[in-house]
C-alpha atoms as a PDB file:
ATOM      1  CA  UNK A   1       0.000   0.000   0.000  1.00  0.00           C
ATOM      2  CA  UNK A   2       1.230   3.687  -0.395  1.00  0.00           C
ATOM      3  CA  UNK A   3       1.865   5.547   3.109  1.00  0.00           C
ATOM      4  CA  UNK A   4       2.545   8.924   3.229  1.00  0.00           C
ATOM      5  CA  UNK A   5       5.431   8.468   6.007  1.00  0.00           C
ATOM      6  CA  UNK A   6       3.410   9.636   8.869  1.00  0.00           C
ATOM      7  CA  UNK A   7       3.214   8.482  12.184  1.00  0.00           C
ATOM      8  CA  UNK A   8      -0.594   9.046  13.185  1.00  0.00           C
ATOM      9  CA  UNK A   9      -1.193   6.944   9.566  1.00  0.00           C
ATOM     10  CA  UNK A  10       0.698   4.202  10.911  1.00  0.00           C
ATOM     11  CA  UNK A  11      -0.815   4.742  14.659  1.00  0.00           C
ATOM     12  CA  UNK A  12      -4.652   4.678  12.324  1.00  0.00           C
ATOM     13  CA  UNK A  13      -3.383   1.503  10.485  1.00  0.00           C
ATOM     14  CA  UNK A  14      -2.187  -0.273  13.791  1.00  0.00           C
ATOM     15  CA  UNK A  15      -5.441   0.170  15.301  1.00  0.00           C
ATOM     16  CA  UNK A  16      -8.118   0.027  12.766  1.00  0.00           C
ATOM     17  CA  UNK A  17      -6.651  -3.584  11.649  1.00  0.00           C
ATOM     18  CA  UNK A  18      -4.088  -4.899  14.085  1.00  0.00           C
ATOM     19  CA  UNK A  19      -1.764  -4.457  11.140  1.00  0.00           C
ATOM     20  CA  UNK A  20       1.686  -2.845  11.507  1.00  0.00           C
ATOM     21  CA  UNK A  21       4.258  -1.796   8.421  1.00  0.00           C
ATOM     22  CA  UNK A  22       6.463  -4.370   8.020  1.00  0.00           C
ATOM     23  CA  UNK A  23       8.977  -3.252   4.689  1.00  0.00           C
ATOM     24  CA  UNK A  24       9.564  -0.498   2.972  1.00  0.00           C
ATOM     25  CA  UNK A  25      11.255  -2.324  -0.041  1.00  0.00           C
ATOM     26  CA  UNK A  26      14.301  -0.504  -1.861  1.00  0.00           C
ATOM     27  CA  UNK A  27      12.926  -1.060  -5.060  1.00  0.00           C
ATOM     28  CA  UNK A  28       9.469   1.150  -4.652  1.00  0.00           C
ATOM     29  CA  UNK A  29       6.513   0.459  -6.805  1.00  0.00           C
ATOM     30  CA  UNK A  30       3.829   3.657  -7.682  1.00  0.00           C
ATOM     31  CA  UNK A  31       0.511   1.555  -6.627  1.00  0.00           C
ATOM     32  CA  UNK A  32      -0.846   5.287  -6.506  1.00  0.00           C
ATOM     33  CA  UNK A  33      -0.336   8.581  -5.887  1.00  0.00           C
ATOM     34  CA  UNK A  34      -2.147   9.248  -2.085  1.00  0.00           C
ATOM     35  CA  UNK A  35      -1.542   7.633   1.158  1.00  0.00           C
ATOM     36  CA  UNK A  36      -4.217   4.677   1.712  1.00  0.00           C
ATOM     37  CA  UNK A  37      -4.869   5.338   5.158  1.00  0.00           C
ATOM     38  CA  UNK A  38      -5.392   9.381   5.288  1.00  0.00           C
ATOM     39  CA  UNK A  39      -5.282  10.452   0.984  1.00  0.00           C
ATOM     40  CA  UNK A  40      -2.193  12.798   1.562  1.00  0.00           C
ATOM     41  CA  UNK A  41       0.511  12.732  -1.186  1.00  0.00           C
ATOM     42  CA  UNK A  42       1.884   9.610  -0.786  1.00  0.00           C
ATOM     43  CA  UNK A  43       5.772   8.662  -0.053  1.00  0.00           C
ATOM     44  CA  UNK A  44       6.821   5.412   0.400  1.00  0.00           C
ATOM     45  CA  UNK A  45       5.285   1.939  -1.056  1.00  0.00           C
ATOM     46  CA  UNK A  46       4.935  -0.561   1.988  1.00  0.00           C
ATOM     47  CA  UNK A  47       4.013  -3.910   3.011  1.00  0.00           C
ATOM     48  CA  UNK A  48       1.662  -4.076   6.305  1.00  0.00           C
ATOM     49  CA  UNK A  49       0.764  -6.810   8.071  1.00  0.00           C
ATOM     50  CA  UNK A  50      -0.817  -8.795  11.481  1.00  0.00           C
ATOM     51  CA  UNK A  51       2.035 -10.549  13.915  1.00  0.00           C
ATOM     52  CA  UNK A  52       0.642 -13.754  15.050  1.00  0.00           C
END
């Protein structure tokens, strides 16, 4: 998902799903232009996910 690098999106993400960010790969892929969590300009690609 895109991210737009700040911490209340990640603090939103961590506790609307349980989910926290995982990567941010080198290589960066455009999957969009806007953060998914708050629709700010996006800066960073990442992969999120649940510890179990």
């Amino acid at each position: 998902m895109m991210w737009c690098g700040e911490r209340e999106c990640e603090d939103k993400l961590k506790e609307e799903t349980g989910a926290t960010i995982r990567c941010i790969p080198f290589e960066q892929e455009n999957l969009g232009d806007k953060c998914h969590i708050c629709g700010k300009p996006a800066k960073h690609m990442i992969y999120a996910a649940r510890a179990y």
